[in-house]
PDB file of N, CA and C in Angstrom:
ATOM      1  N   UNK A   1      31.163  46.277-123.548  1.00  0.00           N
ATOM      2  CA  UNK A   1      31.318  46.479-122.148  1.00  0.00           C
ATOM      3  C   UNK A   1      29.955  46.847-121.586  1.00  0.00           C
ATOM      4  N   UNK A   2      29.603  46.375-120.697  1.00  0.00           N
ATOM      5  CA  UNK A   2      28.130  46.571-120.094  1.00  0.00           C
ATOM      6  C   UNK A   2      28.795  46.274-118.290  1.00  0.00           C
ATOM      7  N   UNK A   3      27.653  47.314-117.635  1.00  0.00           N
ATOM      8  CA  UNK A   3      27.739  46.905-116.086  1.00  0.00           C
ATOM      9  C   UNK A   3      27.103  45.864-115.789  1.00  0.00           C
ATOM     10  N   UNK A   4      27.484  45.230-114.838  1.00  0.00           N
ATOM     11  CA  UNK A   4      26.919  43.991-114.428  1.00  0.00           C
ATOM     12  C   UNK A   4      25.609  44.091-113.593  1.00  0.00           C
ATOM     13  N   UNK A   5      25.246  44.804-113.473  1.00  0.00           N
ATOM     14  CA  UNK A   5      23.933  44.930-112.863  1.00  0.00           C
ATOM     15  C   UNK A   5      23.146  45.499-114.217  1.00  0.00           C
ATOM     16  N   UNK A   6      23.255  46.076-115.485  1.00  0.00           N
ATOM     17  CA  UNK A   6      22.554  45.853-116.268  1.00  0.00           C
ATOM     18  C   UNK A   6      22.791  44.172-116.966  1.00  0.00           C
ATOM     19  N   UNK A   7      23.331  43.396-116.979  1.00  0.00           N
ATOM     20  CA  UNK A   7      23.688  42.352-117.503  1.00  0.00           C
ATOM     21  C   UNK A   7      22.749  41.676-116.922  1.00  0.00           C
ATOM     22  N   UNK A   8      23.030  41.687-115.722  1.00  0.00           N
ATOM     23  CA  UNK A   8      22.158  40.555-114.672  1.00  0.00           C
ATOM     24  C   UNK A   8      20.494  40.967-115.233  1.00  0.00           C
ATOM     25  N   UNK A   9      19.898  42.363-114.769  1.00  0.00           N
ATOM     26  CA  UNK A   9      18.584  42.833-114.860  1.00  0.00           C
ATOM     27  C   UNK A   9      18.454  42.091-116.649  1.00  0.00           C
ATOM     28  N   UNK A  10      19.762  41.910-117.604  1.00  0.00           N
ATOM     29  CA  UNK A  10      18.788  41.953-119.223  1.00  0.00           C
ATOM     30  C   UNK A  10      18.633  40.310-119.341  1.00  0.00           C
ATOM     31  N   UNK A  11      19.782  39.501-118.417  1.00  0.00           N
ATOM     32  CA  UNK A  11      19.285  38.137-118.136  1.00  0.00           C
ATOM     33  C   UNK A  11      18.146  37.133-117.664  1.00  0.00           C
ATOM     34  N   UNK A  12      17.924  38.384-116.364  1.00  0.00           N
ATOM     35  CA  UNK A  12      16.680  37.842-115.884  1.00  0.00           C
ATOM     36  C   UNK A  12      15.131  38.137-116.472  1.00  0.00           C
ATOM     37  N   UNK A  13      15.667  39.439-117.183  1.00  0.00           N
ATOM     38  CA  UNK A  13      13.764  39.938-117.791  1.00  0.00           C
ATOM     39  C   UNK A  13      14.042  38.843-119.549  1.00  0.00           C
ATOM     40  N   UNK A  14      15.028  37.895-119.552  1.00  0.00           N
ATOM     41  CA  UNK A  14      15.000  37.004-120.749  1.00  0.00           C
ATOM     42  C   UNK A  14      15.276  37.787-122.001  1.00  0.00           C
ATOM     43  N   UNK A  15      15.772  38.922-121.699  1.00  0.00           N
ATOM     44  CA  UNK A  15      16.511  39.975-122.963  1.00  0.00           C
ATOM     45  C   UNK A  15      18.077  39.523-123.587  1.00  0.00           C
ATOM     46  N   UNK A  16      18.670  38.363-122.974  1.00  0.00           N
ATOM     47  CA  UNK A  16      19.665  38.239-123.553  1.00  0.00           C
ATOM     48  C   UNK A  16      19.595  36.527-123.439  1.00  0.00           C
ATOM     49  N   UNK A  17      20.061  36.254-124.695  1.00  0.00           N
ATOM     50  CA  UNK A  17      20.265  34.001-124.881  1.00  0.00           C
ATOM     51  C   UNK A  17      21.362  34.377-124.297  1.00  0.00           C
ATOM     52  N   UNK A  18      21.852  33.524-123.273  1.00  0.00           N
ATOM     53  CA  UNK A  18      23.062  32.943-122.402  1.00  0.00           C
ATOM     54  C   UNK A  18      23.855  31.902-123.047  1.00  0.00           C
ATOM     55  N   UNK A  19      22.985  31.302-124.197  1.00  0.00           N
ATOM     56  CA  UNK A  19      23.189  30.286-125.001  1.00  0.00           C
ATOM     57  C   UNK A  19      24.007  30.601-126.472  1.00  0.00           C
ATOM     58  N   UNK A  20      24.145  32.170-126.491  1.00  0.00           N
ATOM     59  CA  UNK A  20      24.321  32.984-127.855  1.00  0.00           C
ATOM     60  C   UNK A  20      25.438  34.063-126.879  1.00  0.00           C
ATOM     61  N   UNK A  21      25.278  34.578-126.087  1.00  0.00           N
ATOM     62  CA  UNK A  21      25.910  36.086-125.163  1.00  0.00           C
ATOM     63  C   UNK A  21      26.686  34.970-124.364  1.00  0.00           C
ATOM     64  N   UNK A  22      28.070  35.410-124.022  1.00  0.00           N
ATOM     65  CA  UNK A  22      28.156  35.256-122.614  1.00  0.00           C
ATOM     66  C   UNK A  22      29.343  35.982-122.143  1.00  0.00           C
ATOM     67  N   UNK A  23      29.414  36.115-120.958  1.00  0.00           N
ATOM     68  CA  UNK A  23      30.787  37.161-120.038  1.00  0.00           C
ATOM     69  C   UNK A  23      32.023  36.194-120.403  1.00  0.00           C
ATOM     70  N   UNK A  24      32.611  37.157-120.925  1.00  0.00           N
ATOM     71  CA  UNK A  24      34.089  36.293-121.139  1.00  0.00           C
ATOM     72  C   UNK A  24      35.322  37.319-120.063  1.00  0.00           C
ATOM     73  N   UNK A  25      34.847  38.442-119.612  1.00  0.00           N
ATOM     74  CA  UNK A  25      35.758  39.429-118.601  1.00  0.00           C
ATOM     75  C   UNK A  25      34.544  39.788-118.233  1.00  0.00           C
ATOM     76  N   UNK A  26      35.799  40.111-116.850  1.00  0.00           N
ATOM     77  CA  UNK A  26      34.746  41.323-115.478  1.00  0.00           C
ATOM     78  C   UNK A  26      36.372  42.241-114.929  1.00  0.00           C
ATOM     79  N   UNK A  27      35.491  43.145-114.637  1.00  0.00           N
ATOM     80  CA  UNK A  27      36.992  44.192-113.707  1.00  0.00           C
ATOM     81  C   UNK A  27      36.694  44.327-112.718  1.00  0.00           C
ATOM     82  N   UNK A  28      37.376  44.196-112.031  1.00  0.00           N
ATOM     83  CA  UNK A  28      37.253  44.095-110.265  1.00  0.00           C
ATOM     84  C   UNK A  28      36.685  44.965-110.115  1.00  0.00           C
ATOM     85  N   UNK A  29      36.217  45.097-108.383  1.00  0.00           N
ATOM     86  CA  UNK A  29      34.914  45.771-108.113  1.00  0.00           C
ATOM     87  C   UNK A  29      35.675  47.110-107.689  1.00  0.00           C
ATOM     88  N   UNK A  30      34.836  47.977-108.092  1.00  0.00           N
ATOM     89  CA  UNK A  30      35.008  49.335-107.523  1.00  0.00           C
ATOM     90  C   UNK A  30      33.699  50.210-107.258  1.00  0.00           C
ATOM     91  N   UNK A  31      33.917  50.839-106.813  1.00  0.00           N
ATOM     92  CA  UNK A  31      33.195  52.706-106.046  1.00  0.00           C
ATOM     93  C   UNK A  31      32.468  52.819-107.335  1.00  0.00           C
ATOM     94  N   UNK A  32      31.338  53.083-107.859  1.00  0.00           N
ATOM     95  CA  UNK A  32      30.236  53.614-108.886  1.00  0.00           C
ATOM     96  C   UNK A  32      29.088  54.474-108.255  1.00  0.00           C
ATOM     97  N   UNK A  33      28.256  54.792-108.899  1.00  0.00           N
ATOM     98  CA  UNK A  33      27.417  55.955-108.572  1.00  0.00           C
ATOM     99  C   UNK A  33      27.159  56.383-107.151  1.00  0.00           C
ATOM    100  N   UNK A  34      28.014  57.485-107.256  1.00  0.00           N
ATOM    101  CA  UNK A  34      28.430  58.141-105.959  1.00  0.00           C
ATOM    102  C   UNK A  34      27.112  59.542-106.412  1.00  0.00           C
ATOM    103  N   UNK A  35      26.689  59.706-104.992  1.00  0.00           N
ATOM    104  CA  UNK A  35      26.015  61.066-105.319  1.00  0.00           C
ATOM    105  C   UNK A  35      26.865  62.700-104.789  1.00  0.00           C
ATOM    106  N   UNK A  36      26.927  63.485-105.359  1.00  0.00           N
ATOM    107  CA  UNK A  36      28.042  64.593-105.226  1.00  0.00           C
ATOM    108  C   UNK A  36      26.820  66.128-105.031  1.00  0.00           C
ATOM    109  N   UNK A  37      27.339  66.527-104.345  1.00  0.00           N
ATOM    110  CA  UNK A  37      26.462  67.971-104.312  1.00  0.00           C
ATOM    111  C   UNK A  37      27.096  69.114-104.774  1.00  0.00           C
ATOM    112  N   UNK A  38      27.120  70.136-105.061  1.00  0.00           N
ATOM    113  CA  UNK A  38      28.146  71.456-105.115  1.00  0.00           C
ATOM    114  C   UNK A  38      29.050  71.840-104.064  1.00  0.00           C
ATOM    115  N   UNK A  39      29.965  71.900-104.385  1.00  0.00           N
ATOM    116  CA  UNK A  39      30.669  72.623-102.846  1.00  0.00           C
ATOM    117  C   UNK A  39      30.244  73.888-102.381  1.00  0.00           C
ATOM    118  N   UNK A  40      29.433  74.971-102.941  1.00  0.00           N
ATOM    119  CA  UNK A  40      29.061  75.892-102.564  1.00  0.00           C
ATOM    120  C   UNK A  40      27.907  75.786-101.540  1.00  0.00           C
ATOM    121  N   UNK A  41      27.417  74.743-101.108  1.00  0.00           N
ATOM    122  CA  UNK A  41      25.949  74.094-100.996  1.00  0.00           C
ATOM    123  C   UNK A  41      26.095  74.374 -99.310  1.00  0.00           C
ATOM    124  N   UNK A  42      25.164  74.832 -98.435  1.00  0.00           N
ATOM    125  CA  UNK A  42      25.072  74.940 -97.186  1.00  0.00           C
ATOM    126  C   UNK A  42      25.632  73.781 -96.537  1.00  0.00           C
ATOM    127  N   UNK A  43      26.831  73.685 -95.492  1.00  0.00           N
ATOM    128  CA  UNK A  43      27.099  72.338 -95.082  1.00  0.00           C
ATOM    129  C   UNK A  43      25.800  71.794 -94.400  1.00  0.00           C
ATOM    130  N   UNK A  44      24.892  72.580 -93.821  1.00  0.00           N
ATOM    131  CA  UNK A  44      23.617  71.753 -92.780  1.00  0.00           C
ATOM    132  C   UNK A  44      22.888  71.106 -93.285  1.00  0.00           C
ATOM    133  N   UNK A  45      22.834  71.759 -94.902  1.00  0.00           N
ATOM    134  CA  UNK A  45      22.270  71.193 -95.895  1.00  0.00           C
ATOM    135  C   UNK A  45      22.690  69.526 -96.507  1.00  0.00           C
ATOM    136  N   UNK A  46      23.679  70.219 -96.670  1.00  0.00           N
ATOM    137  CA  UNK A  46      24.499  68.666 -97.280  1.00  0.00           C
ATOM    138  C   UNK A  46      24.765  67.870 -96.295  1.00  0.00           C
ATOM    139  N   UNK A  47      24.835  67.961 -95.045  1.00  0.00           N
ATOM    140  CA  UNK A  47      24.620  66.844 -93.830  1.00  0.00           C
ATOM    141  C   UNK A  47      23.321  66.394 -93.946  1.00  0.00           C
ATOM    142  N   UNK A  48      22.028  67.032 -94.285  1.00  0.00           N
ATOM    143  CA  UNK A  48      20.937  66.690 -94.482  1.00  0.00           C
ATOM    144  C   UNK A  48      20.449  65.342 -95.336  1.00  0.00           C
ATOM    145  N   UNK A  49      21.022  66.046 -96.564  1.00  0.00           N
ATOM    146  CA  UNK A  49      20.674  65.072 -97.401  1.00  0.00           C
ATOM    147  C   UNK A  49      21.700  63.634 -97.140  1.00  0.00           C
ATOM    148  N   UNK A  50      22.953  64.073 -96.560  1.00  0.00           N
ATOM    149  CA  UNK A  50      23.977  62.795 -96.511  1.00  0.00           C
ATOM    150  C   UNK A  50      23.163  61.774 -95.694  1.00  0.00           C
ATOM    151  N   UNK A  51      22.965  62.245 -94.427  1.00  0.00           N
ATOM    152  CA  UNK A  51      22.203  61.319 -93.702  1.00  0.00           C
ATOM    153  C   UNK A  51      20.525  60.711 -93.972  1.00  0.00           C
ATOM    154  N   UNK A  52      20.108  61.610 -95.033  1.00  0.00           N
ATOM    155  CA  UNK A  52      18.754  61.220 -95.402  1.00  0.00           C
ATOM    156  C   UNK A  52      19.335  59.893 -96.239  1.00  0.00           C
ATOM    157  N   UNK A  53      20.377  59.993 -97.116  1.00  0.00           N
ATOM    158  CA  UNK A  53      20.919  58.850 -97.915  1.00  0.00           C
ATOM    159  C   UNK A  53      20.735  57.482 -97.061  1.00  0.00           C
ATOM    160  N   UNK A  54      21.983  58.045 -96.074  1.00  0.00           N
ATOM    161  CA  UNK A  54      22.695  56.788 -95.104  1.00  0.00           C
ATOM    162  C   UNK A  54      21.226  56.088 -94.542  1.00  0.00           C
ATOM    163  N   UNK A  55      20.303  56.931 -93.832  1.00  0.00           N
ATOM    164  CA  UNK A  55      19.357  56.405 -92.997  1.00  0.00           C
ATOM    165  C   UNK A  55      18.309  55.406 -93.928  1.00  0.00           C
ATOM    166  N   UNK A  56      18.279  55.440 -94.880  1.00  0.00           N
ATOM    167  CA  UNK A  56      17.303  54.702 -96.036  1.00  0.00           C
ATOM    168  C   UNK A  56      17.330  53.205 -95.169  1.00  0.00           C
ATOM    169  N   UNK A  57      16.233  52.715 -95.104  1.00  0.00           N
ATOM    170  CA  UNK A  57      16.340  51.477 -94.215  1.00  0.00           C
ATOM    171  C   UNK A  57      15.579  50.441 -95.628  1.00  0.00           C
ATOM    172  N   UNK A  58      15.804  49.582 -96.030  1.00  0.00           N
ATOM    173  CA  UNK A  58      15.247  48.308 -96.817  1.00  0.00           C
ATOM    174  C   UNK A  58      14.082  47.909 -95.996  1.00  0.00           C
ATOM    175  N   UNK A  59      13.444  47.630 -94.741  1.00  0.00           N
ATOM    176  CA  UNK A  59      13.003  46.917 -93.829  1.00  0.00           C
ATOM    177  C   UNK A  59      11.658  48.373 -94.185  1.00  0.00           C
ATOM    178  N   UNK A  60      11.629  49.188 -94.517  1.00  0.00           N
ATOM    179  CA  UNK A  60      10.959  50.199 -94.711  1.00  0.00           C
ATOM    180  C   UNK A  60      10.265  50.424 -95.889  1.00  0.00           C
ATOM    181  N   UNK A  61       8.913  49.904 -96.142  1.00  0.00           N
ATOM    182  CA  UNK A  61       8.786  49.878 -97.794  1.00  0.00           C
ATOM    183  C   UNK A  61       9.142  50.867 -98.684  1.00  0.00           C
ATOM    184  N   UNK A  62       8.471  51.702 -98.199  1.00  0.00           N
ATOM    185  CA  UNK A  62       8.325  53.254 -99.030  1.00  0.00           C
ATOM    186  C   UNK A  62       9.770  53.406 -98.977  1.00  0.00           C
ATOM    187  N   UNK A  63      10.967  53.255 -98.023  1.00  0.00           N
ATOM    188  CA  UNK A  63      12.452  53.732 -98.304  1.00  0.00           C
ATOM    189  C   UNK A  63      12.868  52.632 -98.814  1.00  0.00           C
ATOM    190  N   UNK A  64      12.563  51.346 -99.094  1.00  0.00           N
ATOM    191  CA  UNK A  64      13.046  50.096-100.102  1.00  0.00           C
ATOM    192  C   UNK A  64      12.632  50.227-101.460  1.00  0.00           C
ATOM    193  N   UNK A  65      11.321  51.640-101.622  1.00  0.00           N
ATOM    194  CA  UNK A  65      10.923  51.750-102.893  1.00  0.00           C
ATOM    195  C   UNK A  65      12.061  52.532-103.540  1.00  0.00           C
ATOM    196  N   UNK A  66      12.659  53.628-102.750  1.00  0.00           N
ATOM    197  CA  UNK A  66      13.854  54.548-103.202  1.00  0.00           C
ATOM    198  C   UNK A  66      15.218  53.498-103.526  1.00  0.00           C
ATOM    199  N   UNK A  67      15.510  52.604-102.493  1.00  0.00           N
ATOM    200  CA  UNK A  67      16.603  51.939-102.601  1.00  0.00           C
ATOM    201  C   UNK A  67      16.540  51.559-103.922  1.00  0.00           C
ATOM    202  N   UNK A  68      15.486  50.803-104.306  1.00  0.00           N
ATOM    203  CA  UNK A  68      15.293  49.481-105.264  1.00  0.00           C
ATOM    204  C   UNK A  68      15.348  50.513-106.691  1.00  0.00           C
ATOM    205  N   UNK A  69      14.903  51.505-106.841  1.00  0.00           N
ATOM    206  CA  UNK A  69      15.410  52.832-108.192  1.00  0.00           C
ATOM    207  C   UNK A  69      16.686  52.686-108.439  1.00  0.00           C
ATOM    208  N   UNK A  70      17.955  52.517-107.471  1.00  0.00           N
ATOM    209  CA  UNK A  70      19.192  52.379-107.619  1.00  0.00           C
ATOM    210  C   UNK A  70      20.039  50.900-108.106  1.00  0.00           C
ATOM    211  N   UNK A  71      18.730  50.410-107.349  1.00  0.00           N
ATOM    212  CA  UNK A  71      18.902  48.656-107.607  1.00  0.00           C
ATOM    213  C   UNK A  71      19.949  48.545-105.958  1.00  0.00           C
ATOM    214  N   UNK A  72      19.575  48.863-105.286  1.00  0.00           N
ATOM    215  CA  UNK A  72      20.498  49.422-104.141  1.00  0.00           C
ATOM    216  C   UNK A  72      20.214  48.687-102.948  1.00  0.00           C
ATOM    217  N   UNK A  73      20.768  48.087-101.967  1.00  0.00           N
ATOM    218  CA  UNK A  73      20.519  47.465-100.514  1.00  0.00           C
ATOM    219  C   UNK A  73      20.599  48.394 -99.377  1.00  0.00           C
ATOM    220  N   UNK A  74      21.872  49.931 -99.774  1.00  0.00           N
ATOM    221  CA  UNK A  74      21.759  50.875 -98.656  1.00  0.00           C
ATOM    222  C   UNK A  74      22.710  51.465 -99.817  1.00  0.00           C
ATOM    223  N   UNK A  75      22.965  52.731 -99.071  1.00  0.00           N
ATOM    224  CA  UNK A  75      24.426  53.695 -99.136  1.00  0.00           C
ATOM    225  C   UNK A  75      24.770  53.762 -98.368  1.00  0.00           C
ATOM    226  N   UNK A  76      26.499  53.982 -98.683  1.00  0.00           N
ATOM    227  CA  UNK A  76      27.346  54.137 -97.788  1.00  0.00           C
ATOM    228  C   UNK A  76      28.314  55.453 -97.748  1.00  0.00           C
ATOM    229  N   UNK A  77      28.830  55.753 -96.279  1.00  0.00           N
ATOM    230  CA  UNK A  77      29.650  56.923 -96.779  1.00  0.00           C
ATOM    231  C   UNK A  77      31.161  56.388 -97.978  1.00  0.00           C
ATOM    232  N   UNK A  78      31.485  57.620 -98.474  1.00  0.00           N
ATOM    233  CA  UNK A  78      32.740  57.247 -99.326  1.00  0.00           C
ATOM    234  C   UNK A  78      33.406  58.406 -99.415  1.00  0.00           C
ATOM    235  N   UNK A  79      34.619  58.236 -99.577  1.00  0.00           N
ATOM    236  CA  UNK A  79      36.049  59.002 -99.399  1.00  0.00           C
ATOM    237  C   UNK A  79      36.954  59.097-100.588  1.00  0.00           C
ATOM    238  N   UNK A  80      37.195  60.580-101.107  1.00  0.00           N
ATOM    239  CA  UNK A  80      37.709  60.950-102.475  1.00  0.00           C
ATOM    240  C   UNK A  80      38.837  59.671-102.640  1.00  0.00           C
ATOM    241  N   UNK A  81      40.019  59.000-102.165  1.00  0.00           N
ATOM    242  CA  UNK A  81      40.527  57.627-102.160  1.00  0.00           C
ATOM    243  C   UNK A  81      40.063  56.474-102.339  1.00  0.00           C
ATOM    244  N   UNK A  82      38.934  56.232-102.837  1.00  0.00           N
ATOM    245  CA  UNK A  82      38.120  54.925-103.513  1.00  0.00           C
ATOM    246  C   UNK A  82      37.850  55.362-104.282  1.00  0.00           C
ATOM    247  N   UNK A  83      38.065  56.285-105.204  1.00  0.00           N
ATOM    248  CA  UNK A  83      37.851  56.690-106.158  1.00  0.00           C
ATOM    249  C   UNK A  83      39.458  56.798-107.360  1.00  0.00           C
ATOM    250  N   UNK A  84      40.768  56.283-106.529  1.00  0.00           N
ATOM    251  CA  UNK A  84      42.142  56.813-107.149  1.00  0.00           C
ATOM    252  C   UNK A  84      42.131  55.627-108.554  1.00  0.00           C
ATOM    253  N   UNK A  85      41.166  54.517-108.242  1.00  0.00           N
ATOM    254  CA  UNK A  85      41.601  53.028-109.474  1.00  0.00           C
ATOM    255  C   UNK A  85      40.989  53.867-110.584  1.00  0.00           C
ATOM    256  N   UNK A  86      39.879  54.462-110.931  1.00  0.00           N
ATOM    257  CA  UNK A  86      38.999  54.683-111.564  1.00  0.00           C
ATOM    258  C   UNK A  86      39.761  56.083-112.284  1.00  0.00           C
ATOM    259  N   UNK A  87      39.939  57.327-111.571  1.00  0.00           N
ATOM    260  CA  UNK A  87      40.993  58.079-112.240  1.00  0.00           C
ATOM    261  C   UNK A  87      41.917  57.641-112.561  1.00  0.00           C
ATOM    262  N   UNK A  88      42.512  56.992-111.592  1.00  0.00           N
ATOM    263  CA  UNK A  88      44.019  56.455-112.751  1.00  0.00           C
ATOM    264  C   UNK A  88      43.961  55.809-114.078  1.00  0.00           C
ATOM    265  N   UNK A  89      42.804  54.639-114.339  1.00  0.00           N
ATOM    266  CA  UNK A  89      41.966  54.190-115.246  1.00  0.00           C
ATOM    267  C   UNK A  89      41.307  55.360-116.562  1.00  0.00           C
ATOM    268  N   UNK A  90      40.977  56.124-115.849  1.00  0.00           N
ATOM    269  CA  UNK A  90      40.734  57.477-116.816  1.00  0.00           C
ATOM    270  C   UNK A  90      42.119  57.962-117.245  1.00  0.00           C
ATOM    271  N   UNK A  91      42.946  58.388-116.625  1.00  0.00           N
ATOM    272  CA  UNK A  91      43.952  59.329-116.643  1.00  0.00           C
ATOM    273  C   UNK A  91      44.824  57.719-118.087  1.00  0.00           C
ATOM    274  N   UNK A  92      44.806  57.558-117.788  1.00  0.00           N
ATOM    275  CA  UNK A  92      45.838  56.036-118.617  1.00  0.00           C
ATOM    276  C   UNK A  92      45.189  56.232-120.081  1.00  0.00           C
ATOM    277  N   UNK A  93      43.677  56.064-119.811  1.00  0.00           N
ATOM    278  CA  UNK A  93      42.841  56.405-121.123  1.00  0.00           C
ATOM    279  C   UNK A  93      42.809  57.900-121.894  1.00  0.00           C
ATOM    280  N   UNK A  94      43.603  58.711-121.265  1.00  0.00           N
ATOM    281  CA  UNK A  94      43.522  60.157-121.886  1.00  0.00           C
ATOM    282  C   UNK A  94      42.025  60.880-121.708  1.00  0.00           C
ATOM    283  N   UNK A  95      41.529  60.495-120.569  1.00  0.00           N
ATOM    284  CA  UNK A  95      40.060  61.153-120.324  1.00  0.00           C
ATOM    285  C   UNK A  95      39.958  62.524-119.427  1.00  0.00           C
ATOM    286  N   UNK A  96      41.029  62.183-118.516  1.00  0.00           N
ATOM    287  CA  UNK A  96      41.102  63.434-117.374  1.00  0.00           C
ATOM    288  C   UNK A  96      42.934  64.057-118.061  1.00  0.00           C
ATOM    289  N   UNK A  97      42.771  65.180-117.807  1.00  0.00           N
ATOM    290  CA  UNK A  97      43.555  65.965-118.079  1.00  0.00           C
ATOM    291  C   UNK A  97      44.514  66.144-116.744  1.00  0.00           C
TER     292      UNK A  97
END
């Protein structure tokens, strides 16, 4: 099992024969690296950084240099409910209690 954005990146730098490897499954798309702060954390604070996220512009080098670390086009906001496939997925697997 590998993510598809490492798959793609080990295809294109010629790290994997396509001719020898290939995708035989994919799982539908879901919600992945979400960034989370503490709940104890100043809310002015954590509005801070939320919107420092959101505002990241691509069209901006120096903030396309941050995007492109993620392999990223923007962030978006997200809501504990795009997250229920992925626990339930855990919870089925005996991971979450």
């Amino acid at each position: 099992m590998l993510n598809a954005s490492v798959w793609d990146k080990l295809v294109a730098s010629g790290k994997v024969d396509t001719s020898k490897v290939h995708v035989f499954q994919t799982t539908p798309t879901y919600f992945d690296y979400n960034w989370t702060v503490r709940g104890s954390l100043d809310p002015a604070l954590a509005a801070k950084i939320k919107q420092a996220f959101l505002d990241l512009d691509p069209a901006n080098p120096e903030q396309k240099a941050i995007l492109d670390l993620q392999a990223a086009s923007r962030f978006i906001e997200t809501k504990p409910e795009n997250y229920k496939g992925i626990e339930e997925a855990a919870r089925a697997a005996d991971l979450l209690k």
